[in-house]
C-alpha atoms as a PDB file:
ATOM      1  CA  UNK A   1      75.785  15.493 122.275  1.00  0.00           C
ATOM      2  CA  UNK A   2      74.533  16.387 118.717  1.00  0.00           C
ATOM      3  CA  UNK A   3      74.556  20.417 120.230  1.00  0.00           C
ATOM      4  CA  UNK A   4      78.215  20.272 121.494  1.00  0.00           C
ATOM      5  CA  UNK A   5      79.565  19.011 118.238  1.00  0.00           C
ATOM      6  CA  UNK A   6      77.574  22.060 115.766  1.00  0.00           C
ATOM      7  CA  UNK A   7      78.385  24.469 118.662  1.00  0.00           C
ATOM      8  CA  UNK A   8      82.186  23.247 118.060  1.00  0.00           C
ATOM      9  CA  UNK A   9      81.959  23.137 114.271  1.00  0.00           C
ATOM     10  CA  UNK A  10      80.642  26.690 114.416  1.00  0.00           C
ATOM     11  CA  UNK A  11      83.409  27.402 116.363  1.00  0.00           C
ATOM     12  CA  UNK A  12      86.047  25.865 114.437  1.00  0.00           C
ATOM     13  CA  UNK A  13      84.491  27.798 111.428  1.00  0.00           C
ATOM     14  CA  UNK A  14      84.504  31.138 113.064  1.00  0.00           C
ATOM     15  CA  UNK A  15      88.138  30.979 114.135  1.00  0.00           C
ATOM     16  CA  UNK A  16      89.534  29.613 110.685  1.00  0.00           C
ATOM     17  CA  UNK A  17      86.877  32.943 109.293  1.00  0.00           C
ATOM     18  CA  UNK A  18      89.279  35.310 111.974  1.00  0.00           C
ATOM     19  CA  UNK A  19      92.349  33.979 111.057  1.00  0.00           C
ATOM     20  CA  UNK A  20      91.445  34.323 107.497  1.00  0.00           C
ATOM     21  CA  UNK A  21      90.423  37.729 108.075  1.00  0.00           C
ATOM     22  CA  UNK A  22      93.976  39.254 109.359  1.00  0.00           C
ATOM     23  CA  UNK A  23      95.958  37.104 107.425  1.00  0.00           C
ATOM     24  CA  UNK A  24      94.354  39.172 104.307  1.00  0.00           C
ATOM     25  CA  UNK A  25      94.122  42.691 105.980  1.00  0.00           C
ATOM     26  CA  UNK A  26      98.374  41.984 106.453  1.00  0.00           C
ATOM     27  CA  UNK A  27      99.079  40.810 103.316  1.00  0.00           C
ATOM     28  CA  UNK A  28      96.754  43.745 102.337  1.00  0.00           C
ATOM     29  CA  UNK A  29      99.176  46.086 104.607  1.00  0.00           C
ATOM     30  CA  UNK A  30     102.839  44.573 103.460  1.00  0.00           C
ATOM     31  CA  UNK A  31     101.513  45.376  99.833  1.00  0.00           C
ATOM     32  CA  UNK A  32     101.056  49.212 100.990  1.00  0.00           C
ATOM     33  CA  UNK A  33     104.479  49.182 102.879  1.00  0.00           C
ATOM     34  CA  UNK A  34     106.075  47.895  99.882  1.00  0.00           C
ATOM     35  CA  UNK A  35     104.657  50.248  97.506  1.00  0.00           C
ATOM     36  CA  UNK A  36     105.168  53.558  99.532  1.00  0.00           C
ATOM     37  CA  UNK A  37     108.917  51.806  99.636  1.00  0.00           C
ATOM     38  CA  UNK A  38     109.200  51.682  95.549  1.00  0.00           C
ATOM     39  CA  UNK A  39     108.188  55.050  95.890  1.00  0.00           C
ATOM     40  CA  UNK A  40     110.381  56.430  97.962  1.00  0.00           C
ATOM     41  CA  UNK A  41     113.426  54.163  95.937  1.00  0.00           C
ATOM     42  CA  UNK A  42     112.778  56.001  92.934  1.00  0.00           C
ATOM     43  CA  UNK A  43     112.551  59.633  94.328  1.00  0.00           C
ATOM     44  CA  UNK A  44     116.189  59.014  95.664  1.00  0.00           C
ATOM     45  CA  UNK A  45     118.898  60.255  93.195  1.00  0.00           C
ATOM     46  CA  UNK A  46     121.014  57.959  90.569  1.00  0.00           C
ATOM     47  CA  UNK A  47     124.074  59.309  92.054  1.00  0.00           C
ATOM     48  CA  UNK A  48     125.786  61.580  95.026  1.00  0.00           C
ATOM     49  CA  UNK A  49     126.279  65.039  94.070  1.00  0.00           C
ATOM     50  CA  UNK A  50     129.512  65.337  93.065  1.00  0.00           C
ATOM     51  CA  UNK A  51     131.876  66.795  95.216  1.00  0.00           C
ATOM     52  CA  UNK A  52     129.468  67.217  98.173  1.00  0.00           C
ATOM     53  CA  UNK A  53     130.194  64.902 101.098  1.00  0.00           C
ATOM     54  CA  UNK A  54     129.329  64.562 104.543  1.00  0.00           C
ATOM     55  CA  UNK A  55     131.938  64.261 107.312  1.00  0.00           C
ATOM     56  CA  UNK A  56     131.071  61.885 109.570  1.00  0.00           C
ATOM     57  CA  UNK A  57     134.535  62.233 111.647  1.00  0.00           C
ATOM     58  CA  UNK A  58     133.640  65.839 112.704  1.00  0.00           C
END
């Protein structure tokens, strides 16, 4: 009885450990995405050239 209830606990402990675990690595992954985002946002231009447009009813 005493066995089941450790073996249990240690699973309990190892799944909350896993879960843990990739919750971190894809907060740790959103923070990349977002950064490489900003970056890309501020190589962008402040405004369209002027006078150059693109027809998009050709």
């Amino acid at each position: 009885m005493m066995n089941s209830i450790a073996s249990a606990a240690m699973n309990m402990k190892a799944a909350e450990f896993s879960v843990q675990y990739s919750v971190a690595l894809e907060k740790k992954a959103m923070d990349t995405i977002e950064m490489a985002a900003q970056e890309l946002l501020e190589m962008l231009p402040d405004s369209p050239p002027m006078g150059q447009y693109i027809d998009t009813y050709a």
